[in-house]
Protein backbone atom coordinates (compact mmCIF):
# COMPACT_ATOMS: atom_id res chain seq x y z
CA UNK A 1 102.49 93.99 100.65
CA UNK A 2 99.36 95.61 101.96
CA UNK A 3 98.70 98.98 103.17
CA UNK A 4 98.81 97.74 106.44
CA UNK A 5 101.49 95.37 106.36
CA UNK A 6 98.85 92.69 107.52
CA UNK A 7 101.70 90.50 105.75
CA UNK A 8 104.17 90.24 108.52
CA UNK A 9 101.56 89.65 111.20
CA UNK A 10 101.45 86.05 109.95
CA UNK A 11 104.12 83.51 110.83
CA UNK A 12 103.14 81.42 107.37
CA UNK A 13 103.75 85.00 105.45
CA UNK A 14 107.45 85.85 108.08
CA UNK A 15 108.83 82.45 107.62
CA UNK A 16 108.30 82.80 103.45
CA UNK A 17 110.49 86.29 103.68
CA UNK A 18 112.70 84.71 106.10
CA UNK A 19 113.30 81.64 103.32
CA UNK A 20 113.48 83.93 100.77
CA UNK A 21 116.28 85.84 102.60
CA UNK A 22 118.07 82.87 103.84
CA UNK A 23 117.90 81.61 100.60
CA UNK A 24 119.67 84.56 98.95
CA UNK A 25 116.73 84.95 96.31
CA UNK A 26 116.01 88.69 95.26
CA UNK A 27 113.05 89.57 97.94
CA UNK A 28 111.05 92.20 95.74
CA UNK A 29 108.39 93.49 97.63
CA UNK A 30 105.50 95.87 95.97
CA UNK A 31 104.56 98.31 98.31
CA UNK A 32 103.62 102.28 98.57
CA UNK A 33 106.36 103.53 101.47
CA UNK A 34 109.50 104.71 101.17
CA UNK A 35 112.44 103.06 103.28
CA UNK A 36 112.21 105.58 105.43
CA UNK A 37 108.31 105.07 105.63
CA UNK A 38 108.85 101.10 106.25
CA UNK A 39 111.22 102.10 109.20
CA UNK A 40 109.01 104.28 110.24
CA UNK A 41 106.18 101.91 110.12
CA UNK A 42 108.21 98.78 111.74
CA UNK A 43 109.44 100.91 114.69
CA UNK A 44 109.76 99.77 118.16
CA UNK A 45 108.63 103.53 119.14
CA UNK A 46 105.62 103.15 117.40
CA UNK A 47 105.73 106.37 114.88
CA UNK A 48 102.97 106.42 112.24
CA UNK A 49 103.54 107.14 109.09
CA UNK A 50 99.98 108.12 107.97
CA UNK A 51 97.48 105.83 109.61
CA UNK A 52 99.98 102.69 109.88
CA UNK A 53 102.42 101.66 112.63
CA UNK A 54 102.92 97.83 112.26
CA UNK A 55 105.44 97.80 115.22
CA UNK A 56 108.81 95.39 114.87
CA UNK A 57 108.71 92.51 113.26
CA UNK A 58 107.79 89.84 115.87
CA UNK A 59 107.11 86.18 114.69
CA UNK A 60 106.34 85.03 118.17
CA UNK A 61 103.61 86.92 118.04
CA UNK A 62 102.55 86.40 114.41
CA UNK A 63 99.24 84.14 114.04
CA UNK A 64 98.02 81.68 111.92
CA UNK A 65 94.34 80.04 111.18
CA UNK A 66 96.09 76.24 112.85
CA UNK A 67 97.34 76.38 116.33
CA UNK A 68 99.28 73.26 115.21
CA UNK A 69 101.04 75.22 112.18
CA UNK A 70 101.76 78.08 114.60
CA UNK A 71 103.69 75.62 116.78
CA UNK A 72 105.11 74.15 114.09
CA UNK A 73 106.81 77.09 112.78
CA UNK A 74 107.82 77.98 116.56
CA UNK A 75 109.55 75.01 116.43
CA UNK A 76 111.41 74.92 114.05
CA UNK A 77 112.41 78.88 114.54
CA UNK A 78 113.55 78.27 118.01
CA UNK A 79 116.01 75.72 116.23
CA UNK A 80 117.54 78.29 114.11
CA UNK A 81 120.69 80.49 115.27
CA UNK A 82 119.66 82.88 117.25
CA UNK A 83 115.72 81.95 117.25
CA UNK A 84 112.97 84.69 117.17
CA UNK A 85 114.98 87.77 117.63
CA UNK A 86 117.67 86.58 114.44
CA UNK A 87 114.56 86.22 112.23
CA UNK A 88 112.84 89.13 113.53
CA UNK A 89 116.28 91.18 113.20
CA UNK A 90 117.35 89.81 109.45
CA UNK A 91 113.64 90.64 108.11
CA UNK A 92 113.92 93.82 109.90
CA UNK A 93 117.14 94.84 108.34
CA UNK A 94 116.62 93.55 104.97
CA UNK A 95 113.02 95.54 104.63
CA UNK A 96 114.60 98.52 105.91
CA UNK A 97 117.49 98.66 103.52
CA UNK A 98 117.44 101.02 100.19
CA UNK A 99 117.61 98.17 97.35
């Protein structure tokens, strides 16, 4: 992941964790924080840790170049159990979790 965890401000780069996860493959990401520096960083109460604060994870808001893949994926999210915030949530959780 980057620095700035650019990464999960894209709904193409959400929906591959979210597969991954759903999927029950081993998600392995590379990264510089420590769990408690990712929570920190994917806070709703927007602590820093350094110069980052990514905010929660929020794949209604995440962009893409398309406006036709954006929908796409919006789509098809609202047609999973429990739409955005059950995505959101199981990224959240599983990023946040000591491996």
């Amino acid at each position: 992941m980057d620095t700035k965890f650019e990464y999960v401000k894209r709904s193409f780069c959400i929906l591959e964790l979210y597969g991954a996860i759903q999927g029950g493959g081993n998600l392995l990401c590379l990264h510089s924080f420590s769990t408690d520096g990712i929570r920190r960083i994917l806070a709703d109460d927007g602590a820093k840790v350094s110069e980052y604060w990514v905010g929660p994870i929020n794949l209604a808001a995440a962009q893409t170049r398309c406006k036709e893949d954006k929908q796409m994926i919006d789509v098809f999210v609202q047609n999973q159990p429990g739409s955005f915030e059950n995505v959101n949530q199981l990224i959240t959780d599983k990023l946040t979790t000591d491996a």
